[in-house]
C-alpha atoms as a PDB file:
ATOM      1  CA  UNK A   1     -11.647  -3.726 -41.168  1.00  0.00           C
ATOM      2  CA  UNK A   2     -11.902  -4.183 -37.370  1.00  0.00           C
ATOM      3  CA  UNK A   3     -11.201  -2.071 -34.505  1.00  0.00           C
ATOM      4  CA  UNK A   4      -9.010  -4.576 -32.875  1.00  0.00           C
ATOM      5  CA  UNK A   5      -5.690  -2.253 -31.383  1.00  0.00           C
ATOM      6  CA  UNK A   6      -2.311  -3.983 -30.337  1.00  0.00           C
ATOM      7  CA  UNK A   7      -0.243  -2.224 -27.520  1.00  0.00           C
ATOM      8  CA  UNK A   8       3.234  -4.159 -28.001  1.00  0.00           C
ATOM      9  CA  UNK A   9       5.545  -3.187 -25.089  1.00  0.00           C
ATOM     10  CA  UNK A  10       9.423  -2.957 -25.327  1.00  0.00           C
ATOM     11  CA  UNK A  11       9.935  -4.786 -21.579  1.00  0.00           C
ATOM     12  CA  UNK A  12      13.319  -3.771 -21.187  1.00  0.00           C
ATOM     13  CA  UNK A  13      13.279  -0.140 -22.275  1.00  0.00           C
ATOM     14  CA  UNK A  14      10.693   0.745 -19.492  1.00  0.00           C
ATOM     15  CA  UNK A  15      12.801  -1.516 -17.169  1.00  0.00           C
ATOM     16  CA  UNK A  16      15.787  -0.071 -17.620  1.00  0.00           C
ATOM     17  CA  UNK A  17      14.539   3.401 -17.782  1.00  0.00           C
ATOM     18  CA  UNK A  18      12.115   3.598 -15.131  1.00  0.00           C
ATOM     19  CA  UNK A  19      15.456   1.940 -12.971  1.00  0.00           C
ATOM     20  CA  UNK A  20      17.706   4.777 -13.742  1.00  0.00           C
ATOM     21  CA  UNK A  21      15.484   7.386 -13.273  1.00  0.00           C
ATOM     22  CA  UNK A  22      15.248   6.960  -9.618  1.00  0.00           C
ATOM     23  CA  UNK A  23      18.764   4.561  -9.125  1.00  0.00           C
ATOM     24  CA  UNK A  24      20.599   7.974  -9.626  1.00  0.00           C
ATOM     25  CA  UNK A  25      18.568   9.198  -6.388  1.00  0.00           C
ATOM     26  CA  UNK A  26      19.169   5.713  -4.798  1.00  0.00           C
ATOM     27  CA  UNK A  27      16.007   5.869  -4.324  1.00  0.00           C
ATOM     28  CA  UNK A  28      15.587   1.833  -5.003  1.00  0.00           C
ATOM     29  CA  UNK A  29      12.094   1.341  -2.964  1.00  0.00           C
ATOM     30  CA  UNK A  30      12.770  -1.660  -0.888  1.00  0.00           C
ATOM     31  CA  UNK A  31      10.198  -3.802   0.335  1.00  0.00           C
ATOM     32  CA  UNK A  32       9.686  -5.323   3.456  1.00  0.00           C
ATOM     33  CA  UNK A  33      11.151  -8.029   2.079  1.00  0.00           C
ATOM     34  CA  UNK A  34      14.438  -6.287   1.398  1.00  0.00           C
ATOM     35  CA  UNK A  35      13.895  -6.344  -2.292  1.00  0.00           C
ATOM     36  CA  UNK A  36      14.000  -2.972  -4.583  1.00  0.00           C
ATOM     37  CA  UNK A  37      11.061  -2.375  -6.257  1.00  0.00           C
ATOM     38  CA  UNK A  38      11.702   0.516  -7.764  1.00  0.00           C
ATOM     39  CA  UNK A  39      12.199  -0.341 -11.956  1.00  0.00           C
ATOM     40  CA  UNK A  40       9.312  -2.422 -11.239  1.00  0.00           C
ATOM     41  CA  UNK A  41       6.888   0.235 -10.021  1.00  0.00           C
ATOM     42  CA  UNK A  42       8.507   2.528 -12.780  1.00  0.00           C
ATOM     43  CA  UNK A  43       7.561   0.071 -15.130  1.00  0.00           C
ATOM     44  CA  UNK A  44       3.891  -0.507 -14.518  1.00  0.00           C
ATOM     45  CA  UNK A  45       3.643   3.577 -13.931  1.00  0.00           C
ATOM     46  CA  UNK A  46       4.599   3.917 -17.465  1.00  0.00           C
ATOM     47  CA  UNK A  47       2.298   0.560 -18.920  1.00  0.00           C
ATOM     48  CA  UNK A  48      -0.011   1.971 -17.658  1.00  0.00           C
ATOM     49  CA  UNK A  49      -0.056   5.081 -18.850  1.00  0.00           C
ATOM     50  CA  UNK A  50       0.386   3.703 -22.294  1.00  0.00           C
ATOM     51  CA  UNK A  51      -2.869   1.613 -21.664  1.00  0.00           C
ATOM     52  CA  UNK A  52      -4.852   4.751 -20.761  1.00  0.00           C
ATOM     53  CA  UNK A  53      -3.447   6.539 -23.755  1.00  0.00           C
ATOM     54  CA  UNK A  54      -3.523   3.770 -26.435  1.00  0.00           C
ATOM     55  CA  UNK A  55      -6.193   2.040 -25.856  1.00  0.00           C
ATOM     56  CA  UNK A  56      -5.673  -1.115 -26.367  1.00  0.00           C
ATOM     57  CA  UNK A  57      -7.855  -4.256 -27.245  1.00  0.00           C
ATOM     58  CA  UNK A  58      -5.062  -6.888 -27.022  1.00  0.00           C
ATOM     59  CA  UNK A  59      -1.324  -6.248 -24.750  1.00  0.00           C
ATOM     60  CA  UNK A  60       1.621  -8.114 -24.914  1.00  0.00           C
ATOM     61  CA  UNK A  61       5.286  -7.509 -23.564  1.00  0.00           C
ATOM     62  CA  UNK A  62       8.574  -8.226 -25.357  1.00  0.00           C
ATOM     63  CA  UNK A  63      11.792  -9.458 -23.480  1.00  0.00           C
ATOM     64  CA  UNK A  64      15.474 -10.098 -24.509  1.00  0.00           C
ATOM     65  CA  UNK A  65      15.900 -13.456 -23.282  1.00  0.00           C
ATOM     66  CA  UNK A  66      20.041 -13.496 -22.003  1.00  0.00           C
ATOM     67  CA  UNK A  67      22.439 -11.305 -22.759  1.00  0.00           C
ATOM     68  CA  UNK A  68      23.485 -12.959 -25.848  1.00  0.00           C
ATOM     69  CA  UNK A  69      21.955 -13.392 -29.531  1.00  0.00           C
ATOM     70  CA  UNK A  70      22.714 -14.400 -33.100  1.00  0.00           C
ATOM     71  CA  UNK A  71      24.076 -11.129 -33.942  1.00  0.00           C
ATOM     72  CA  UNK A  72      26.737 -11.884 -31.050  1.00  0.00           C
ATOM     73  CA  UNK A  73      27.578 -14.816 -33.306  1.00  0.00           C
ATOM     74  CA  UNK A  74      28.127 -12.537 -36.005  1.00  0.00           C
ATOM     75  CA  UNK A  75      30.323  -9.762 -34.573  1.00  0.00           C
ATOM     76  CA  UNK A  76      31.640 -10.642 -30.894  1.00  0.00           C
ATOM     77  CA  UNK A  77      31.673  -7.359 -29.854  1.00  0.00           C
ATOM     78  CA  UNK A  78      28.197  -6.453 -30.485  1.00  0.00           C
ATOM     79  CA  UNK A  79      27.002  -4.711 -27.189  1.00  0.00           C
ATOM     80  CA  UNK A  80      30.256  -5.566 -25.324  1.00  0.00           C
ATOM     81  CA  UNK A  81      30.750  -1.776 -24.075  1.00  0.00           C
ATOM     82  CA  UNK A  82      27.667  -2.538 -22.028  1.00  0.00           C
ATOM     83  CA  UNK A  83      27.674  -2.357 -18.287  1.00  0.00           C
ATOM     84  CA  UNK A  84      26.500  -5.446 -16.482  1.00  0.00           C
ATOM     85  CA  UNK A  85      22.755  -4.249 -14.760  1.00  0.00           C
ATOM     86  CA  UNK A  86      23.616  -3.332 -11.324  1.00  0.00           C
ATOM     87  CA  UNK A  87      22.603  -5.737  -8.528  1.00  0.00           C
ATOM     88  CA  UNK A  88      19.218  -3.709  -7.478  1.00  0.00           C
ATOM     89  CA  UNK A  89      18.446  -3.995 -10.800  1.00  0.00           C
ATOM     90  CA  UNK A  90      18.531  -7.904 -11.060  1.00  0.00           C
ATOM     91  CA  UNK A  91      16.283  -9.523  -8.773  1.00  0.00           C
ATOM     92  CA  UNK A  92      13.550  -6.970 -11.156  1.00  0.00           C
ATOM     93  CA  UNK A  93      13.995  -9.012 -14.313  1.00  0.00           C
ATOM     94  CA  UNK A  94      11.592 -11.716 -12.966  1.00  0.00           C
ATOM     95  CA  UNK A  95       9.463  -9.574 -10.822  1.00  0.00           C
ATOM     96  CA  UNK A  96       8.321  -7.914 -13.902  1.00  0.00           C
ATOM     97  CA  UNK A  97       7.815 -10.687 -15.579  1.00  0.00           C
ATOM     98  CA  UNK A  98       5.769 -11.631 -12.694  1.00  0.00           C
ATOM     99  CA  UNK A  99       3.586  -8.631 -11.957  1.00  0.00           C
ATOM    100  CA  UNK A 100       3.086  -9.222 -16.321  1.00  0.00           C
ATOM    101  CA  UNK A 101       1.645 -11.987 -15.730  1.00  0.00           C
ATOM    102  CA  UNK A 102      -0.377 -11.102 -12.708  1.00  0.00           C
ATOM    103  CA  UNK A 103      -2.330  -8.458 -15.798  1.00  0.00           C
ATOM    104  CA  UNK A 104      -2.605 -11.588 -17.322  1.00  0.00           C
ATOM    105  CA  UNK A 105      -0.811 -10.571 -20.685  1.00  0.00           C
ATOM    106  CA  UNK A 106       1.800 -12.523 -22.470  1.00  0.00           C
ATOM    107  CA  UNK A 107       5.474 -11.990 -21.423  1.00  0.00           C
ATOM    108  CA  UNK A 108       6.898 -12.611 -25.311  1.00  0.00           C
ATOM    109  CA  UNK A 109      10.779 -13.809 -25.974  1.00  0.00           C
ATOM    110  CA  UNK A 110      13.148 -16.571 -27.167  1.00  0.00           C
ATOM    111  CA  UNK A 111      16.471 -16.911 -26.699  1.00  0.00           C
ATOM    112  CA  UNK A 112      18.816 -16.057 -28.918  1.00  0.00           C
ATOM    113  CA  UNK A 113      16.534 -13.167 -29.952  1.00  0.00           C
ATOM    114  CA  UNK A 114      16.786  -9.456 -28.517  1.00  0.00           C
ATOM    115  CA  UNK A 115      12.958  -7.968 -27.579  1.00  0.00           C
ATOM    116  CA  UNK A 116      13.085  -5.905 -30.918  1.00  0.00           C
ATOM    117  CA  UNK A 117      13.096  -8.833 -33.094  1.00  0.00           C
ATOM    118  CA  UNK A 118      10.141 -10.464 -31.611  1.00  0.00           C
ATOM    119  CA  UNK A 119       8.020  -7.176 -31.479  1.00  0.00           C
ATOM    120  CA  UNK A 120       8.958  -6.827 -35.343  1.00  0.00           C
ATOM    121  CA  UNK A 121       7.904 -10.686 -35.895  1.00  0.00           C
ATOM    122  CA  UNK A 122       4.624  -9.965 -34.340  1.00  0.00           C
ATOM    123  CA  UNK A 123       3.984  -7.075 -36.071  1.00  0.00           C
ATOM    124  CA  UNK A 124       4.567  -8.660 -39.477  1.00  0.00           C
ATOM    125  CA  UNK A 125       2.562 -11.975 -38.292  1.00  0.00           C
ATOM    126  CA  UNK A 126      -0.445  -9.666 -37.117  1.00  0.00           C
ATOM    127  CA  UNK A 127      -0.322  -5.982 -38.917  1.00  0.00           C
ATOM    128  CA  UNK A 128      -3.191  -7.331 -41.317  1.00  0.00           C
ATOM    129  CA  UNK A 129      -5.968  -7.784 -38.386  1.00  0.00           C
ATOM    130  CA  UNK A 130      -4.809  -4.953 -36.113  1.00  0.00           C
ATOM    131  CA  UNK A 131      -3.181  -1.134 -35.710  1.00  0.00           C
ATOM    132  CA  UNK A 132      -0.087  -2.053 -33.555  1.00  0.00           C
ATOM    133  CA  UNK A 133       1.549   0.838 -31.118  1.00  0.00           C
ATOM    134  CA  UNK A 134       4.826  -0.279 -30.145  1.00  0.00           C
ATOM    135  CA  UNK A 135       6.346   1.707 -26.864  1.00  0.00           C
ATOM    136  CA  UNK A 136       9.898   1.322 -26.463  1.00  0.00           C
ATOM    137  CA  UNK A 137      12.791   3.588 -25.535  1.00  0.00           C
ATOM    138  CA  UNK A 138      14.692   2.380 -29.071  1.00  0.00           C
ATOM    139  CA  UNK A 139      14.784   4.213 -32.473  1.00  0.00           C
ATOM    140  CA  UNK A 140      16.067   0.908 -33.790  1.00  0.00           C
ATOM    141  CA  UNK A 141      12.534   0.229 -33.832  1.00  0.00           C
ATOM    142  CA  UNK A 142      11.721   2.944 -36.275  1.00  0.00           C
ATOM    143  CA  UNK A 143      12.236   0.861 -39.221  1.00  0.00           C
ATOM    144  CA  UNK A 144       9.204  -1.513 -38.656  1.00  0.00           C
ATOM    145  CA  UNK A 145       7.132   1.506 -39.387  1.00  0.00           C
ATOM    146  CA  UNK A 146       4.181   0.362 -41.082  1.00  0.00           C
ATOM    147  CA  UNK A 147       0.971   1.705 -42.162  1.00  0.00           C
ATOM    148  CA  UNK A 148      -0.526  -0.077 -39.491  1.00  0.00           C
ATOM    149  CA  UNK A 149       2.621  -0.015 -37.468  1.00  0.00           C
ATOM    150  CA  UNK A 150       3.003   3.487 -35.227  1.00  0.00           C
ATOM    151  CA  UNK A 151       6.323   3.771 -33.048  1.00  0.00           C
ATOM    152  CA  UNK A 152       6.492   5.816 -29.489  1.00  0.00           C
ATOM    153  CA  UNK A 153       9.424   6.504 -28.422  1.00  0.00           C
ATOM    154  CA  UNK A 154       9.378   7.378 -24.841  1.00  0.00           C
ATOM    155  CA  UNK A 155      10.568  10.968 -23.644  1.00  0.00           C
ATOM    156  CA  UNK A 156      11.546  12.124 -20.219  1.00  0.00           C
ATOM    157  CA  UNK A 157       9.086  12.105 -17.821  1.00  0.00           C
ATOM    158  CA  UNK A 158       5.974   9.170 -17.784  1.00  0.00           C
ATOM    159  CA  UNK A 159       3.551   9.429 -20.513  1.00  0.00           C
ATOM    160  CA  UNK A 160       4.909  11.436 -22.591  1.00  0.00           C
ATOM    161  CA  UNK A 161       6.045  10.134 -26.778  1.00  0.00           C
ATOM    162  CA  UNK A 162       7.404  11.059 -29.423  1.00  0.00           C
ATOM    163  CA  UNK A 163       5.135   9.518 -31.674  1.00  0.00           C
ATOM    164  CA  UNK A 164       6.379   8.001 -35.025  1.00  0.00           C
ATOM    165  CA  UNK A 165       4.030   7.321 -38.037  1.00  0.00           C
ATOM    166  CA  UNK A 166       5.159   5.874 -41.545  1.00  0.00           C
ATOM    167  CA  UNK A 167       4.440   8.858 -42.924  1.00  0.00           C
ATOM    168  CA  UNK A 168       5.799  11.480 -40.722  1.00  0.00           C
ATOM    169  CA  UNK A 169       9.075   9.363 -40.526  1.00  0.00           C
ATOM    170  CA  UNK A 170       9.236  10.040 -44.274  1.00  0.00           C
ATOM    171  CA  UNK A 171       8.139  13.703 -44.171  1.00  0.00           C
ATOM    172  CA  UNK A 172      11.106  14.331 -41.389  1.00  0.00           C
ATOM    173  CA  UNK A 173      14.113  12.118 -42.732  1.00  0.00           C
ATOM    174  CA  UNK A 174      13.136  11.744 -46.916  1.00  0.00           C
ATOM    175  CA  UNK A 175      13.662   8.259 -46.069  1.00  0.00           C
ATOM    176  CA  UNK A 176      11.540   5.276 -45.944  1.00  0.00           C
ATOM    177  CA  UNK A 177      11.562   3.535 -42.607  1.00  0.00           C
ATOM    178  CA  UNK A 178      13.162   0.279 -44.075  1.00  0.00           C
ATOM    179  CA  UNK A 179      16.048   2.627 -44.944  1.00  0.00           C
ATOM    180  CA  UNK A 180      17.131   3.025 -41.654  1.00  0.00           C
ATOM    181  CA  UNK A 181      19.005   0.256 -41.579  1.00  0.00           C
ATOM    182  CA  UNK A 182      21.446   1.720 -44.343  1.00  0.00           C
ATOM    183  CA  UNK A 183      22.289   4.875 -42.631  1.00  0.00           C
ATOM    184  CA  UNK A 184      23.163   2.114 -39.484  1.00  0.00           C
ATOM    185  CA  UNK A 185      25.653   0.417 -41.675  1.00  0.00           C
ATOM    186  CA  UNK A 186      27.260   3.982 -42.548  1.00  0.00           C
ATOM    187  CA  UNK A 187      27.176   5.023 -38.810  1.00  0.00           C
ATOM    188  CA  UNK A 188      27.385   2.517 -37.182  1.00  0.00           C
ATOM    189  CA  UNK A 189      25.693   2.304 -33.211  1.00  0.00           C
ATOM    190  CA  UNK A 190      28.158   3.449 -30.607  1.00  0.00           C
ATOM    191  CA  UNK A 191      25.662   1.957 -27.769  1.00  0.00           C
ATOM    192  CA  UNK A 192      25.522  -1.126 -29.411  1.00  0.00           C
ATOM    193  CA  UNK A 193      29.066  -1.199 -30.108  1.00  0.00           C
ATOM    194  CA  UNK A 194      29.229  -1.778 -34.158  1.00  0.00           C
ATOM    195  CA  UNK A 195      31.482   0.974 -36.122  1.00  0.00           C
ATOM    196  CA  UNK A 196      29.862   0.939 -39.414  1.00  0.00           C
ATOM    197  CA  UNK A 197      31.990   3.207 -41.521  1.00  0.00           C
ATOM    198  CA  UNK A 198      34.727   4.819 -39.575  1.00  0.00           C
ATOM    199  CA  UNK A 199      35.003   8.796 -40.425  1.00  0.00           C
ATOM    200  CA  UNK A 200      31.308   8.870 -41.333  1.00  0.00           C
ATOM    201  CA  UNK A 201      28.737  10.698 -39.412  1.00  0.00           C
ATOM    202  CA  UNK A 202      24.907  10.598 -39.290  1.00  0.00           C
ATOM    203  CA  UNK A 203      24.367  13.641 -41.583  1.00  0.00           C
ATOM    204  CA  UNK A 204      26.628  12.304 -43.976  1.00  0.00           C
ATOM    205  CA  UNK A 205      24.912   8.561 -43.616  1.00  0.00           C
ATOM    206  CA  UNK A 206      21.581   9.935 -44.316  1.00  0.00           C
ATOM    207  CA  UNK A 207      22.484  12.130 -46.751  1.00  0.00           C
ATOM    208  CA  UNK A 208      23.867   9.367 -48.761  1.00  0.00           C
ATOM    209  CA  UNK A 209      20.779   7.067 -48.182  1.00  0.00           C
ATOM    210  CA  UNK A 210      18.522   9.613 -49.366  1.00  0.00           C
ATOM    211  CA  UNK A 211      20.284  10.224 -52.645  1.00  0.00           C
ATOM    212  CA  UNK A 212      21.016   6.372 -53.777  1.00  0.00           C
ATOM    213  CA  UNK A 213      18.704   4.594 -51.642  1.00  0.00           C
ATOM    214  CA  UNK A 214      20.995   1.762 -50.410  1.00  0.00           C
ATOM    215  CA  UNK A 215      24.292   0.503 -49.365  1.00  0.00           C
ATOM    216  CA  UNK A 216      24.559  -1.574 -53.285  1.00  0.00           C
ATOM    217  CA  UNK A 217      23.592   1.593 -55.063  1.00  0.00           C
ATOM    218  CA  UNK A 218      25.906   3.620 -53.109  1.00  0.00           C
ATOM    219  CA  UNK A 219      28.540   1.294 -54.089  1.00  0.00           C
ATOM    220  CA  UNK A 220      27.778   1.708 -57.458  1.00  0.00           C
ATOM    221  CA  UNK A 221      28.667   5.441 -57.429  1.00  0.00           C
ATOM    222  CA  UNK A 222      31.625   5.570 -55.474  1.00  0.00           C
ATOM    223  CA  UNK A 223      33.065   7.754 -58.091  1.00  0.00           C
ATOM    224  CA  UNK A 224      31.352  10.563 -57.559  1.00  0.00           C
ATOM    225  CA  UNK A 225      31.637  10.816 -54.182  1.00  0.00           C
ATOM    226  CA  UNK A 226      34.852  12.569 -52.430  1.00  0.00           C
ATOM    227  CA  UNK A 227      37.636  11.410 -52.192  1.00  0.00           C
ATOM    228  CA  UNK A 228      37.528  10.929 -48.600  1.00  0.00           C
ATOM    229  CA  UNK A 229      33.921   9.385 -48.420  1.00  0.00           C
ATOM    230  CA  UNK A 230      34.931   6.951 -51.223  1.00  0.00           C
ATOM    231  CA  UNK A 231      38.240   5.656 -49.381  1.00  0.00           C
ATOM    232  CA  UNK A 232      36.287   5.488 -45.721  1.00  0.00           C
ATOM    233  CA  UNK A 233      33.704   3.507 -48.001  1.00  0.00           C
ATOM    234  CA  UNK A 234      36.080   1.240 -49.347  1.00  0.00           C
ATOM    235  CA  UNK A 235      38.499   0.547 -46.459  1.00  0.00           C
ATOM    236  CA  UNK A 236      35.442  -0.372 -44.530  1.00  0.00           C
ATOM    237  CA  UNK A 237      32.985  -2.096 -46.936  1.00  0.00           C
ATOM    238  CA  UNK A 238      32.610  -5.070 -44.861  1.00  0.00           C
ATOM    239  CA  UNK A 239      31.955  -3.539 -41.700  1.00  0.00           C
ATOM    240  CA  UNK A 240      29.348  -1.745 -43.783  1.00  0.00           C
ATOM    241  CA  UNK A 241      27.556  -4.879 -44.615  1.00  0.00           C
ATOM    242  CA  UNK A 242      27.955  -6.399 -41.648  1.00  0.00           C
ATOM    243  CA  UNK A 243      26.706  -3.236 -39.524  1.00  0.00           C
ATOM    244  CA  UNK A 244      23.876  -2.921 -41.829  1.00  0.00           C
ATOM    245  CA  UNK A 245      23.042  -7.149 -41.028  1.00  0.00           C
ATOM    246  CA  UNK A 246      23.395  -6.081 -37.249  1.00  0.00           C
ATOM    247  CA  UNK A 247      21.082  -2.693 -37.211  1.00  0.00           C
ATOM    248  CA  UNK A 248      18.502  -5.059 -38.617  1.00  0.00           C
ATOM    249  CA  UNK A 249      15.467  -5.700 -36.891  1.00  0.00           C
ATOM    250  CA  UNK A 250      14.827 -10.103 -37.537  1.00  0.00           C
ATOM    251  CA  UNK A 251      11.214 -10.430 -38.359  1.00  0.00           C
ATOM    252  CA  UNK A 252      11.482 -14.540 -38.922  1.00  0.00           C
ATOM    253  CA  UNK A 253      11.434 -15.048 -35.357  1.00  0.00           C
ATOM    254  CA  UNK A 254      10.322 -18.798 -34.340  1.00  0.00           C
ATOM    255  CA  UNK A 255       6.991 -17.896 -32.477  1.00  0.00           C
ATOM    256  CA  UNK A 256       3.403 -17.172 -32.961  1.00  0.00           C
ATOM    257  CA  UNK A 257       1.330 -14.814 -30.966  1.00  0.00           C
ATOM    258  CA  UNK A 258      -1.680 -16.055 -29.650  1.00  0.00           C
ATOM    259  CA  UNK A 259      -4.090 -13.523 -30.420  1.00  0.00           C
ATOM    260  CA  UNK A 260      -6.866 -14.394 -28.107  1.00  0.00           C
ATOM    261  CA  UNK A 261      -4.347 -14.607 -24.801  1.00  0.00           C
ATOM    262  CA  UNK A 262      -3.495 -11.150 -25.302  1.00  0.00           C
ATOM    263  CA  UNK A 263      -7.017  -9.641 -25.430  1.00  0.00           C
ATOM    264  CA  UNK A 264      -7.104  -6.903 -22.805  1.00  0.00           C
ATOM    265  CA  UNK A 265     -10.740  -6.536 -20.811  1.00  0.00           C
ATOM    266  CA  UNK A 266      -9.508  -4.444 -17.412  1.00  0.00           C
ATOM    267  CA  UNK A 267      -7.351  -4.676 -14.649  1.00  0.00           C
ATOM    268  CA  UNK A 268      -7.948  -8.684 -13.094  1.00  0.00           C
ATOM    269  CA  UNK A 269      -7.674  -8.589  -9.237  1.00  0.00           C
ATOM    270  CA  UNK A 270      -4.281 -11.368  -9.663  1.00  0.00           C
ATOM    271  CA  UNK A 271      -2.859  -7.533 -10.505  1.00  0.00           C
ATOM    272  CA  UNK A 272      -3.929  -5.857  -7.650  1.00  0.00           C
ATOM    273  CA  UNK A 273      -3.221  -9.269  -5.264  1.00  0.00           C
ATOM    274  CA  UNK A 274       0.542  -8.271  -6.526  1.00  0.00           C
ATOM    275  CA  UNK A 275       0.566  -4.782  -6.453  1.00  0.00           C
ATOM    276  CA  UNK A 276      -0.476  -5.182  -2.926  1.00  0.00           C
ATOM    277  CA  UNK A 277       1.702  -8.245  -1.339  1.00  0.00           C
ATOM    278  CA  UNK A 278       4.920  -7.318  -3.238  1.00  0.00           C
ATOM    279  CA  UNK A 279       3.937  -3.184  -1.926  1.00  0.00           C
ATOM    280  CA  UNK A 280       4.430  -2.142  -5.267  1.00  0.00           C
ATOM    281  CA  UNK A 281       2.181   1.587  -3.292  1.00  0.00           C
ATOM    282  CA  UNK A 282       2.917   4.075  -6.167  1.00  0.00           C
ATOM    283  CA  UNK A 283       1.372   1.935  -8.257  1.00  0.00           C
ATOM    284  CA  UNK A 284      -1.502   1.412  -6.388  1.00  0.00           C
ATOM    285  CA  UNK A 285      -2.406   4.711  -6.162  1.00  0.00           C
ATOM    286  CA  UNK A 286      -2.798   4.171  -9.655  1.00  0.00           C
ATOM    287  CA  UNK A 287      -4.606   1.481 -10.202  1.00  0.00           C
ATOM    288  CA  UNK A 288      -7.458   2.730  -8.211  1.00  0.00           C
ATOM    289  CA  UNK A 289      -7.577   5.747 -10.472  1.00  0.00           C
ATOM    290  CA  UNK A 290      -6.725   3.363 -13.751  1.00  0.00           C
ATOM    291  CA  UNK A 291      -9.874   0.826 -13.603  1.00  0.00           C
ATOM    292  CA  UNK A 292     -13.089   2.560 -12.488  1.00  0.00           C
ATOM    293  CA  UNK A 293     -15.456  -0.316 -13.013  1.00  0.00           C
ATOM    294  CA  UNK A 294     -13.571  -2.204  -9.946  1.00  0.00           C
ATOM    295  CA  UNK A 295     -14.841  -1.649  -6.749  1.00  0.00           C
ATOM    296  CA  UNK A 296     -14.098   1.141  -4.042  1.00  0.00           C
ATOM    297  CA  UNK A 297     -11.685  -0.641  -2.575  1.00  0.00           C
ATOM    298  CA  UNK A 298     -10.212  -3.453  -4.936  1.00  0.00           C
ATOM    299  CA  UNK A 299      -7.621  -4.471  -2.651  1.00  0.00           C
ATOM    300  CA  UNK A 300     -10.472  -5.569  -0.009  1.00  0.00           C
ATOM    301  CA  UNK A 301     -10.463  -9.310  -0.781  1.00  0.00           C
ATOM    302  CA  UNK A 302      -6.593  -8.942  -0.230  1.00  0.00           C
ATOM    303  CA  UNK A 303      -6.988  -7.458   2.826  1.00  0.00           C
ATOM    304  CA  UNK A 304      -9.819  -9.356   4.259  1.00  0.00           C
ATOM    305  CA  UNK A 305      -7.471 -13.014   3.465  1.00  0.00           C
ATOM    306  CA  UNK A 306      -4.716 -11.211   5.456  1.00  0.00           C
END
């Protein structure tokens, strides 16, 4: 077995987190340019982090691509209680795609596909030649749990996880990760905006998943349940199945990862050119302190071309 380690990003989770942690300050970070930088230097800030604490031999970030998929096909109101991004927040969607690609690693999406689905696509395409760490902001992502799939799910403040293993994920919830999905299509996902079973609560939802396993087999015993559980059950059945279809992480997504593109070997100076002419400064702070095999003064060539 090789040492090869995949960092797999969640692109949006740090986005939108590393926006609202300072937006409710208003402290946005304009450039000179008049353009807020401040997701964007939240972003890398926490990347980076995750590079210095994972390890990694090959990167790539994951993107929803629009703000619709298939599963808006399938239930019109999925994520409709959503907010639109506020307007410092938009012009940040390309720059991080940008400053991405300035670290030279693969910005990963396809429309009609949120970022979960291609991170779980990947990890099924690639879990047999690598350990994967996937860093995201989403417990939906919990399910891909793999034993060579690990899950952190960022906490408040940068760098610091809760970190998810197969088989601590069974020791805490008596559930196999690919149950997950089940107790979703009891409880439904108020921030995604699917009901699941109306009346029922996560306790309940798990509690039922651990003792017949699934949805099916759950349906199978609605006799014994109360009288109550068996009549929220039955009145909502298909919003059952259908939450259940929606809570489901799609690992058939139409791409391929390119192995070799996302092999990681340092910090290229495109990354620092960036950091530098877009004044991305907390960030390079960091830098300088993140890649000690670059030179005193990396941004020097940037500086001299000035």
């Amino acid at each position: 077995m090789n040492n090869n380690r995949l960092l797999l990003v969640d692109g949006m989770a740090l986005l939108f987190r590393s926006f609202f942690a300072t937006a409710i300050r208003k402290q946005f970070m304009f450039n000179s340019k008049g353009v807020p930088t401040n997701a964007v230097q939240g972003f890398l800030r926490h990347f980076l982090t995750a590079m210095e604490t994972s390890e990694p031999t090959h990167v790539a970030v994951c993107w929803d691509m629009g703000s619709k998929t298939f599963r808006n096909d399938i239930f019109q109101d999925y994520k409709s209680n959503r907010e639109a991004p506020p307007v410092e927040l938009l012009p940040q969607f390309d720059l991080a795609k940008e400053v991405t690609s300035a670290f030279e690693i693969p910005n990963v999406g396809l429309q009609g596909y949120e970022a979960d689905d291609c991170i779980g696509t990947i990890c099924k395409q690639v879990k047999g030649e690598m350990e994967i760490t996937v860093l995201t902001g989403d417990r939906d992502l919990l399910q891909i749990l793999d034993n060579r799939v690990n899950v952190w799910i960022m906490q408040k403040g940068i760098g610091n996880y809760a970190k998810h293993t197969k088989s601590l994920f069974t020791t805490d919830y008596q559930l196999d990760p690919e149950q997950l999905v089940d107790v979703k299509a009891l409880m439904g996902d108020a921030s995604d905006g699917y009901p699941g079973v109306k009346g029922i609560g996560e306790k309940t939802a798990t509690r039922l998943i651990q003792e017949y396993g699934d949805i099916e087999t759950l349906l199978e015993n609605l006799s014994v349940l109360t009288p109550g559980q068996r009549n929220k059950i039955e009145q909502d059945k298909e919003m059952m199945f259908l939450s259940r279809e929606l809570a489901k992480i799609h690992c058939e997504v139409p791409i391929t990862m390119d192995i070799e593109k996302a092999g990681w070997s340092g910090i290229p100076q495109t990354a620092f050119d960036f950091v530098q002419e877009h004044e991305l400064n907390s960030v390079r702070r960091q830098l300088h302190l993140f890649d000690k095999a670059k030179a005193d003064n990396p941004f020097e060539e940037w500086e001299m071309s000035r």
